[in-house]
PDB file of N, CA and C in Angstrom:
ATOM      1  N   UNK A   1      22.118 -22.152  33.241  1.00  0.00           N
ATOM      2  CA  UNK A   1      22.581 -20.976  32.542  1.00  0.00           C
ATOM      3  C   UNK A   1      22.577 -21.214  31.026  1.00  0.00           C
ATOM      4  N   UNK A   2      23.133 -22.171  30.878  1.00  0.00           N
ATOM      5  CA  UNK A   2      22.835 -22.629  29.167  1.00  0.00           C
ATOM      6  C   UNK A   2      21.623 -22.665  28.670  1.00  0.00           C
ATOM      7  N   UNK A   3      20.702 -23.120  29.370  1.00  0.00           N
ATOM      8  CA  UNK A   3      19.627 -23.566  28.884  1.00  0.00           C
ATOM      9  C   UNK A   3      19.254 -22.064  28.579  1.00  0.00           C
ATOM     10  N   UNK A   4      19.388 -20.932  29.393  1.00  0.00           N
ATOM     11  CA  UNK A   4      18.337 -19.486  29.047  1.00  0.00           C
ATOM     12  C   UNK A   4      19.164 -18.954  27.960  1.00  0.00           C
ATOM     13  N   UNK A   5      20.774 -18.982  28.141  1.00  0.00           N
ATOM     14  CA  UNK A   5      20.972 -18.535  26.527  1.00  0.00           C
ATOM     15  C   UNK A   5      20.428 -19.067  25.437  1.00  0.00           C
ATOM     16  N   UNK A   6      20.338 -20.551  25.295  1.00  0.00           N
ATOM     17  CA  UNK A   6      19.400 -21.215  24.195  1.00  0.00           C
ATOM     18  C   UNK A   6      17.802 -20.600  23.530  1.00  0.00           C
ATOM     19  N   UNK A   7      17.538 -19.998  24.600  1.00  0.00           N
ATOM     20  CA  UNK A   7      15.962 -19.524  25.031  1.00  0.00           C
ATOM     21  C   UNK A   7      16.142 -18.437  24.295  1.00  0.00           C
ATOM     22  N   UNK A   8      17.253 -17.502  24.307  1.00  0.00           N
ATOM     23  CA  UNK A   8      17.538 -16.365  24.001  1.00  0.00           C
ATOM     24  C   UNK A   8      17.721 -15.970  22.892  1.00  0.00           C
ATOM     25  N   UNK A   9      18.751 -16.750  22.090  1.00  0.00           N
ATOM     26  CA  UNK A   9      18.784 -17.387  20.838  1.00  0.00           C
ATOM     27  C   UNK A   9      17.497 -17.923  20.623  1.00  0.00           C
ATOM     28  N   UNK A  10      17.126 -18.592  20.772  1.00  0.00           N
ATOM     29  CA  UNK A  10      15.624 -18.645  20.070  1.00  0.00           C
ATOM     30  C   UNK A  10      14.645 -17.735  19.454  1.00  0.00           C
ATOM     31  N   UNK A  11      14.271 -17.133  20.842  1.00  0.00           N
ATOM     32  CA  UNK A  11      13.606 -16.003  20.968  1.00  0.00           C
ATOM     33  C   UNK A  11      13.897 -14.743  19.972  1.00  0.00           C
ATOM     34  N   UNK A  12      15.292 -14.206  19.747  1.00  0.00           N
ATOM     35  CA  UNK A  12      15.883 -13.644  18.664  1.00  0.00           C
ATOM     36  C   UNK A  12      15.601 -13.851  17.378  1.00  0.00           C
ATOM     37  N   UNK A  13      15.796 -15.178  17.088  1.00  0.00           N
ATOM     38  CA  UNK A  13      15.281 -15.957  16.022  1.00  0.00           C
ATOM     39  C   UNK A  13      14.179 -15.814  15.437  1.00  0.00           C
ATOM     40  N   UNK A  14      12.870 -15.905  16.554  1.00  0.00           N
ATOM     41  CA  UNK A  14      11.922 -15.832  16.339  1.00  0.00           C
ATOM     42  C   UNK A  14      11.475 -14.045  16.048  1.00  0.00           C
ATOM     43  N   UNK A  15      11.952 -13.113  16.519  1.00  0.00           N
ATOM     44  CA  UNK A  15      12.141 -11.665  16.649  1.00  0.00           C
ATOM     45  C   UNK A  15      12.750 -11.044  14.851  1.00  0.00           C
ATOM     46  N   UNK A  16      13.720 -11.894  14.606  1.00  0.00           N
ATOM     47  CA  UNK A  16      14.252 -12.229  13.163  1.00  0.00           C
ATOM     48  C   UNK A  16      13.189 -12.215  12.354  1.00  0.00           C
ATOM     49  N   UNK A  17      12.590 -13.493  12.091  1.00  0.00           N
ATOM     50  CA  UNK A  17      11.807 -14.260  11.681  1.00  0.00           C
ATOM     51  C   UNK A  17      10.281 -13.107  11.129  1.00  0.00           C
ATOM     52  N   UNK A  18      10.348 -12.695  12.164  1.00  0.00           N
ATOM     53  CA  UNK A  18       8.835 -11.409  12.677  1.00  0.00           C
ATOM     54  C   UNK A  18       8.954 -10.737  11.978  1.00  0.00           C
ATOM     55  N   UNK A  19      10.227  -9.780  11.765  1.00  0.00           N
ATOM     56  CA  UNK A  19      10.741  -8.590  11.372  1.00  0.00           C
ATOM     57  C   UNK A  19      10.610  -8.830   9.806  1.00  0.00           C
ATOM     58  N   UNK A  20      11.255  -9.845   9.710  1.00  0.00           N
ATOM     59  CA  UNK A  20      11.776 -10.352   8.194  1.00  0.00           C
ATOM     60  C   UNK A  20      10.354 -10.644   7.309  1.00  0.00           C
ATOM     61  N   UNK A  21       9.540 -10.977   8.174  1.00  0.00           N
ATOM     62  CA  UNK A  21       8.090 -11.216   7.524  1.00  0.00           C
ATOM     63  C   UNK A  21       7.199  -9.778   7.431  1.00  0.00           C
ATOM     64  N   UNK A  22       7.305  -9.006   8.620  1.00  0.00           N
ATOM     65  CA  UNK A  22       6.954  -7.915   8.167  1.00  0.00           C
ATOM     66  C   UNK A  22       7.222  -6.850   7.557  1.00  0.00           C
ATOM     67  N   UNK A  23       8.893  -6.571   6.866  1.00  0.00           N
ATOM     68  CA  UNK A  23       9.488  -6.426   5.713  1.00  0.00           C
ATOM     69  C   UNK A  23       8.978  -6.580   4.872  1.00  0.00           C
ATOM     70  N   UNK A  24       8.859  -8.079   4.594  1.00  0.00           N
ATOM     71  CA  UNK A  24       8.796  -8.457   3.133  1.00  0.00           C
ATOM     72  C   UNK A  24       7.085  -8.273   2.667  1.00  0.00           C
ATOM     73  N   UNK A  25       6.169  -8.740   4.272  1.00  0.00           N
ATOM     74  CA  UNK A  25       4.776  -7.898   3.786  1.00  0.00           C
ATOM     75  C   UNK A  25       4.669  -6.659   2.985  1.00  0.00           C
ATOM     76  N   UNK A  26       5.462  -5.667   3.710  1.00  0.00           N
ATOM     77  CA  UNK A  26       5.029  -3.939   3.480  1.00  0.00           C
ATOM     78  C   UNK A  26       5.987  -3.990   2.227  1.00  0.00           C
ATOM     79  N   UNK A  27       6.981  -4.576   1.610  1.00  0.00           N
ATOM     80  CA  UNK A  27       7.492  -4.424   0.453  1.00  0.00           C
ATOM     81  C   UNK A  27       6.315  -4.755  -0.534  1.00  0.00           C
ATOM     82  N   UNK A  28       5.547  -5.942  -0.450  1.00  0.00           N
ATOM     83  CA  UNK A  28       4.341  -6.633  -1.385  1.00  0.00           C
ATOM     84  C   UNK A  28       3.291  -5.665  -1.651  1.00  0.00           C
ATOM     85  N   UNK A  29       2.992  -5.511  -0.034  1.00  0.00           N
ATOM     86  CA  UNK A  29       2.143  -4.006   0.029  1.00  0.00           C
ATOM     87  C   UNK A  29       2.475  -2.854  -1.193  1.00  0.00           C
ATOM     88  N   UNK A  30       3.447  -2.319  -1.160  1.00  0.00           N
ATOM     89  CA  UNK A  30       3.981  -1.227  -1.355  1.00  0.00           C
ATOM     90  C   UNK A  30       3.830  -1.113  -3.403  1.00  0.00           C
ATOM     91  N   UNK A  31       4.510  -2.598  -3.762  1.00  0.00           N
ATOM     92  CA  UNK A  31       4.451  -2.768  -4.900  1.00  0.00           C
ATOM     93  C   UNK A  31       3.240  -3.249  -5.136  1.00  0.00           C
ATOM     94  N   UNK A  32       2.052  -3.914  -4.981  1.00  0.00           N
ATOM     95  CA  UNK A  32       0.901  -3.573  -5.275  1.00  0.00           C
ATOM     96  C   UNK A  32       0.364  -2.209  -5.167  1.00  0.00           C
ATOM     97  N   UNK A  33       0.590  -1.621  -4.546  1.00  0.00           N
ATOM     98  CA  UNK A  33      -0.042  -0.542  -4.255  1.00  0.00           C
ATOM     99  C   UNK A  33       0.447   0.656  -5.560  1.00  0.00           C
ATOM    100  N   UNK A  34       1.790   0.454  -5.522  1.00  0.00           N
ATOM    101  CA  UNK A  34       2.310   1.685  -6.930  1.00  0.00           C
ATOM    102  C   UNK A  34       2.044   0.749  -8.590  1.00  0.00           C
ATOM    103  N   UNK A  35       1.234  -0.387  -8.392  1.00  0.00           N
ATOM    104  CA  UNK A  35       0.629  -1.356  -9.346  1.00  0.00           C
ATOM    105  C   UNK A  35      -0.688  -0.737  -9.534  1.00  0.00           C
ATOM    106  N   UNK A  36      -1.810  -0.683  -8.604  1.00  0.00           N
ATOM    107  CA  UNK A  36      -2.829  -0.531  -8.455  1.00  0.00           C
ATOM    108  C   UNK A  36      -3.034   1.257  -8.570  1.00  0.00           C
ATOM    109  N   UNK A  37      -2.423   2.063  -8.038  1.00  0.00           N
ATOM    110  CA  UNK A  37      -3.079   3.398  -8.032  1.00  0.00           C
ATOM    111  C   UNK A  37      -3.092   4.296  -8.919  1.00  0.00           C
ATOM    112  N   UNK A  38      -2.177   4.349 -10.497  1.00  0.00           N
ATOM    113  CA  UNK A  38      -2.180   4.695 -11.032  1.00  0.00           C
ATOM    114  C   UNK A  38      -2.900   4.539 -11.882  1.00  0.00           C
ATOM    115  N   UNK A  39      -3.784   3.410 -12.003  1.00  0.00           N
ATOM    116  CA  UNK A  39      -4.872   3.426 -13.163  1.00  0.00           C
ATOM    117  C   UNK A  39      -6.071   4.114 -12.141  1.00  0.00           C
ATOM    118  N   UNK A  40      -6.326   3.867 -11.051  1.00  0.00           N
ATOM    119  CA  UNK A  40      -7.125   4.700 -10.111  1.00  0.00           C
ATOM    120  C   UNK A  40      -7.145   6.312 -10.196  1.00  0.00           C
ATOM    121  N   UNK A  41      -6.163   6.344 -10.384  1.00  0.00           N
ATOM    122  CA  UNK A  41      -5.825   7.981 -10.304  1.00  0.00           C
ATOM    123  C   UNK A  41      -6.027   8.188 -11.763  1.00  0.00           C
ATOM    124  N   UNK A  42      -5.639   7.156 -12.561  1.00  0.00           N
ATOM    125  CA  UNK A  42      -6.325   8.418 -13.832  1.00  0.00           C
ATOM    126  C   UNK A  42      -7.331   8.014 -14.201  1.00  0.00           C
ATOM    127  N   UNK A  43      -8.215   7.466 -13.512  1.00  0.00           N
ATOM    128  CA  UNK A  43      -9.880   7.029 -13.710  1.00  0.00           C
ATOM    129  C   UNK A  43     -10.491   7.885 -12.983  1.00  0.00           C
ATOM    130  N   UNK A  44     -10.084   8.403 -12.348  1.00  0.00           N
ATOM    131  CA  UNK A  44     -10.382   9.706 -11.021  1.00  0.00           C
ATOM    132  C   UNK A  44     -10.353  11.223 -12.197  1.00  0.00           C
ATOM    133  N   UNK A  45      -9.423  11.106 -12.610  1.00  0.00           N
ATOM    134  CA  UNK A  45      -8.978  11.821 -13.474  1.00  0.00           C
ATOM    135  C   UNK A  45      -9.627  12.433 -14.378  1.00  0.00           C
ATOM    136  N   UNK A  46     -10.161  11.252 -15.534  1.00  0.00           N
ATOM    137  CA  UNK A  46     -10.887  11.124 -15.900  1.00  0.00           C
ATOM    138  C   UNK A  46     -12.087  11.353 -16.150  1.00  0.00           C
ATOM    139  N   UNK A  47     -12.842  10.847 -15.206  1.00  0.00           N
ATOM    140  CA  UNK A  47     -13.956  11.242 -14.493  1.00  0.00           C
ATOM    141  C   UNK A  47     -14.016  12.884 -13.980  1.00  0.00           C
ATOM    142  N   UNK A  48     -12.963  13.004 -13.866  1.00  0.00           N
ATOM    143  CA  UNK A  48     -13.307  14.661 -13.184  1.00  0.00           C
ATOM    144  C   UNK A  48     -12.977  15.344 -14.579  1.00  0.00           C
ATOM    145  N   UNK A  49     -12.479  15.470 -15.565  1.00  0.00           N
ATOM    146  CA  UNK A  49     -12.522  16.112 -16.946  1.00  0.00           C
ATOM    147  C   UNK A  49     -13.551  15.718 -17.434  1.00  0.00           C
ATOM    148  N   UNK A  50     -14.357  14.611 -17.411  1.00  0.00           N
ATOM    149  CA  UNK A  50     -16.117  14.390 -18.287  1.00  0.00           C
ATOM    150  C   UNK A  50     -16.643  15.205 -17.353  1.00  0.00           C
ATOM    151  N   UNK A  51     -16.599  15.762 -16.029  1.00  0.00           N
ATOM    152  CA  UNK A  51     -17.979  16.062 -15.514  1.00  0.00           C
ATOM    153  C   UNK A  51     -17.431  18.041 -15.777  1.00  0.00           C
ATOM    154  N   UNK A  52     -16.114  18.274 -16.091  1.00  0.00           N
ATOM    155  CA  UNK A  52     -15.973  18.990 -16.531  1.00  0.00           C
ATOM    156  C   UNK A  52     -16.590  20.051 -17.581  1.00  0.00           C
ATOM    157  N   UNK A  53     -16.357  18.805 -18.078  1.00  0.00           N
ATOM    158  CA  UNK A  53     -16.560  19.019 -20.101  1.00  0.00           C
ATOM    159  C   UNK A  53     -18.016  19.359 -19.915  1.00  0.00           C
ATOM    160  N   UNK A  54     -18.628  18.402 -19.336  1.00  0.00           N
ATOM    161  CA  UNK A  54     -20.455  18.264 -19.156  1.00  0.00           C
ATOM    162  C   UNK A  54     -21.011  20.059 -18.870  1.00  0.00           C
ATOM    163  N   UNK A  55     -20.160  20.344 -17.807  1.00  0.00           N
ATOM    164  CA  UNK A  55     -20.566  21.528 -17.429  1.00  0.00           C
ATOM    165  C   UNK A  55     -20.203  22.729 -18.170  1.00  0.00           C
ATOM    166  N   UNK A  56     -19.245  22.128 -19.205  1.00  0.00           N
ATOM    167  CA  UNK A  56     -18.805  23.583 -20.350  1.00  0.00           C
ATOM    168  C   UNK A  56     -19.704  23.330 -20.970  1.00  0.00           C
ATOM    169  N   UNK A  57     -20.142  22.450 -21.950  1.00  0.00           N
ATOM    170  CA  UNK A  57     -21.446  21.987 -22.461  1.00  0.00           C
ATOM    171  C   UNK A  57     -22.176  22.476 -22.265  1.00  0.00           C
ATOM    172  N   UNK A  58     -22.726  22.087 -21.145  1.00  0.00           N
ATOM    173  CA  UNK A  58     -24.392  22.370 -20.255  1.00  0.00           C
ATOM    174  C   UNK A  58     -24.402  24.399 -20.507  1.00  0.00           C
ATOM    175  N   UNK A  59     -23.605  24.640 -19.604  1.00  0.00           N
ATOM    176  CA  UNK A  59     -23.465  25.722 -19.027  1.00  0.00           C
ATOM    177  C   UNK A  59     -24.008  25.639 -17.374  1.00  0.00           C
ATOM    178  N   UNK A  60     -23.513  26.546 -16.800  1.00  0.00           N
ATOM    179  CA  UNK A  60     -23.714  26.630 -15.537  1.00  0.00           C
ATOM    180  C   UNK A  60     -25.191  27.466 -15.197  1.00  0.00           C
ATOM    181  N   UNK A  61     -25.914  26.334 -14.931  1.00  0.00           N
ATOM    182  CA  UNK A  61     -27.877  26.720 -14.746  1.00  0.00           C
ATOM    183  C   UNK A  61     -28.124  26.637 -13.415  1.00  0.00           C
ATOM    184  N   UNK A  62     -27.099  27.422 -12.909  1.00  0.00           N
ATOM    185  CA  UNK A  62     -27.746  27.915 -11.818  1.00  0.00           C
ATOM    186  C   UNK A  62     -28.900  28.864 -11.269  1.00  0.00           C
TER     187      UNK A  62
END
């Protein structure tokens, strides 16, 4: 009987352990991610006001 509570406790531990790692992944995740997308988004941005501009320029030759 001792021995499977030990097991149990372990096992928990290890369940702990899991959780706590995949926490702290999706936190890393998360802050790279609000690191990374904002220069993305205004390079996107960007890019979509030059092809803008191009076409006030140009005019539309259809």
């Amino acid at each position: 009987m001792k021995a499977n509570s030990e097991k149990t406790k372990q096992s928990k531990k290890a369940a702990h352990r899991v959780l706590a790692g995949v926490l702290c992944g999706a936190s890393v995740l998360s802050l790279v991610l609000s690191l990374v997308m904002p220069p993305i988004s205004q390079a996107i941005a960007s890019d979509t006001q030059t092809v803008s501009t191009e076409e006030t320029v140009m005019g539309c030759s259809k």
